[in-house]
Protein backbone atom coordinates (compact mmCIF):
# COMPACT_ATOMS: atom_id res chain seq x y z
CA UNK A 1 -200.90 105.67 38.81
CA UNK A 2 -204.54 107.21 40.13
CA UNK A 3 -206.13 108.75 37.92
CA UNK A 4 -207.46 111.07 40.59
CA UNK A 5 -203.92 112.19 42.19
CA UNK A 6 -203.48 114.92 40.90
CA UNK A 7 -207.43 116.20 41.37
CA UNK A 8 -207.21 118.88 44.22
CA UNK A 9 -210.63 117.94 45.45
CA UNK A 10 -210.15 114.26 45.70
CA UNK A 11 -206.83 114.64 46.81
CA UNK A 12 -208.43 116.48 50.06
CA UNK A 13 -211.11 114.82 50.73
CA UNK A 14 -209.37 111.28 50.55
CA UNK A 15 -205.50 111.21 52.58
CA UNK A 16 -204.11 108.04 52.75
CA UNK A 17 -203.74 106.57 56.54
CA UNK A 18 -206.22 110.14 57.86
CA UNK A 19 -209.47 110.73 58.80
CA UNK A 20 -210.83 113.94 56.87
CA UNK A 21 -214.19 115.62 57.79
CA UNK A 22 -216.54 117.39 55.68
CA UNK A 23 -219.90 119.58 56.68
CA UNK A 24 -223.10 120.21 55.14
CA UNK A 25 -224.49 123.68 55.32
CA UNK A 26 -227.01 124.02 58.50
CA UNK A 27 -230.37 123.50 58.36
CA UNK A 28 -231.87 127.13 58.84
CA UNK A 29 -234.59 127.63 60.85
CA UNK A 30 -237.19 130.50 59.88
CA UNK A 31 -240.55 132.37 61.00
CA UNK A 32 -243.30 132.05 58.20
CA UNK A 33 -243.66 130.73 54.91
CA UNK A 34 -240.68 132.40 53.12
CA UNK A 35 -237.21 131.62 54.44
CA UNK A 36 -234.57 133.65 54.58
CA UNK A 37 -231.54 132.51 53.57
CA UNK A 38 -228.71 135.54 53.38
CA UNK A 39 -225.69 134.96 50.85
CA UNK A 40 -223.56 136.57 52.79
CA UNK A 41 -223.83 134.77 56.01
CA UNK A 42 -223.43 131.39 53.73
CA UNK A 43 -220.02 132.45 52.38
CA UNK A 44 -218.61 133.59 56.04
CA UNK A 45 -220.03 130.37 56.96
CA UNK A 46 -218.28 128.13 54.00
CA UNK A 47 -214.81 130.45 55.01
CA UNK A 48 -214.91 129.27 58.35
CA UNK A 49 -215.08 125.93 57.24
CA UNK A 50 -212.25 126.63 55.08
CA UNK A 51 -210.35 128.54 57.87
CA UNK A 52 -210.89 125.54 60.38
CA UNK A 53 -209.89 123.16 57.69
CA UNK A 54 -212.69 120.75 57.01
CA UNK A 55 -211.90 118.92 53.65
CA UNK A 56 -215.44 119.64 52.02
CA UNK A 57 -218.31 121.47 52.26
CA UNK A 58 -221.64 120.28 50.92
CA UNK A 59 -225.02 121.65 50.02
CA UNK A 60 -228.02 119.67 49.80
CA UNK A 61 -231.37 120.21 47.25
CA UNK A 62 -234.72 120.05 48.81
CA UNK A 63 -236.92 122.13 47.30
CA UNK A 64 -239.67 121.21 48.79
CA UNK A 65 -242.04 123.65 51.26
CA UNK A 66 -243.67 122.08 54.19
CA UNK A 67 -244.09 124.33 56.71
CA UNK A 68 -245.06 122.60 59.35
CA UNK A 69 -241.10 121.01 58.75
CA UNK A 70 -239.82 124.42 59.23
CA UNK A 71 -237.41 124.06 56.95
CA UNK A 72 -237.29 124.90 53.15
CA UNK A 73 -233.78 123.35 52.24
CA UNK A 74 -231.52 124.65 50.27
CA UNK A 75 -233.16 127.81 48.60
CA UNK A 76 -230.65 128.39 46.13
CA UNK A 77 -230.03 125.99 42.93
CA UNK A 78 -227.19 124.24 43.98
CA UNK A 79 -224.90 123.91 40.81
CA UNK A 80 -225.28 128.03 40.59
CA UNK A 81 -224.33 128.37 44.59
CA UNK A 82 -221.65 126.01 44.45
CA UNK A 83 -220.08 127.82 41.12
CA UNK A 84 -220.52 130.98 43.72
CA UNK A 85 -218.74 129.14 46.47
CA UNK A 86 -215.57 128.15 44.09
CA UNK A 87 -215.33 131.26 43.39
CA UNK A 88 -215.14 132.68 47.05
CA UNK A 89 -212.75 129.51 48.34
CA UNK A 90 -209.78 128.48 47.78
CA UNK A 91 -208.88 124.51 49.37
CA UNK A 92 -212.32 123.38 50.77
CA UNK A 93 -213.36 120.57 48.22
CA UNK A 94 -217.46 121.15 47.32
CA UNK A 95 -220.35 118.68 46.97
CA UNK A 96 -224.11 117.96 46.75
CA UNK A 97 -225.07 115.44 49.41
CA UNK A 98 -228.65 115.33 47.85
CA UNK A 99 -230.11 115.98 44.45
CA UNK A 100 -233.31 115.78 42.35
CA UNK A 101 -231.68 115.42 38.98
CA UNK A 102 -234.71 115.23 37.29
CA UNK A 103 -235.91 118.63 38.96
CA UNK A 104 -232.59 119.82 37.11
């Protein structure tokens, strides 16, 4: 027996014999050196991915601010956002795809 069977994340993310797709949250493009990053554009976002039934959603950790890059990352500490996004989905499976555990 799998240990993992009877784990509602795994279980979606990995069907036997299917293909399952997961998406990051976009990269965010912003004017100056302060993004903006609105919480409740991220949850319609992760609710669409629910309603159009990808298997996972993942957020990433970069904080880092170049801003020549454009891009700050994810703005938010992900363990706090992704407690927030469990709480505002119901079947999409959640992940990191990048951390700095020793930032946290």
């Amino acid at each position: 027996m799998n240990k993992f069977e009877s784990h509602l994340g795994y279980t979606n993310m990995f069907k036997e014999d299917q293909l399952t797709l997961g998406i990051y949250f976009p990269i965010e493009s912003y004017k100056g050196s302060i993004p903006e990053m609105q919480l409740e554009q991220q949850m319609q976002l992760a609710k669409k991915a629910e309603e159009a039934r990808f298997a996972s959603l993942f957020v990433r950790d970069v904080p880092l601010n170049v801003p020549s890059f454009g891009d700050v990352g994810q703005i938010y500490d992900p363990w706090v956002f992704l407690g927030f996004l469990a709480a505002h989905t119901k079947k999409i499976s959640l992940g990191t795809g990048s951390m700095i555990t020793t930032l946290r």
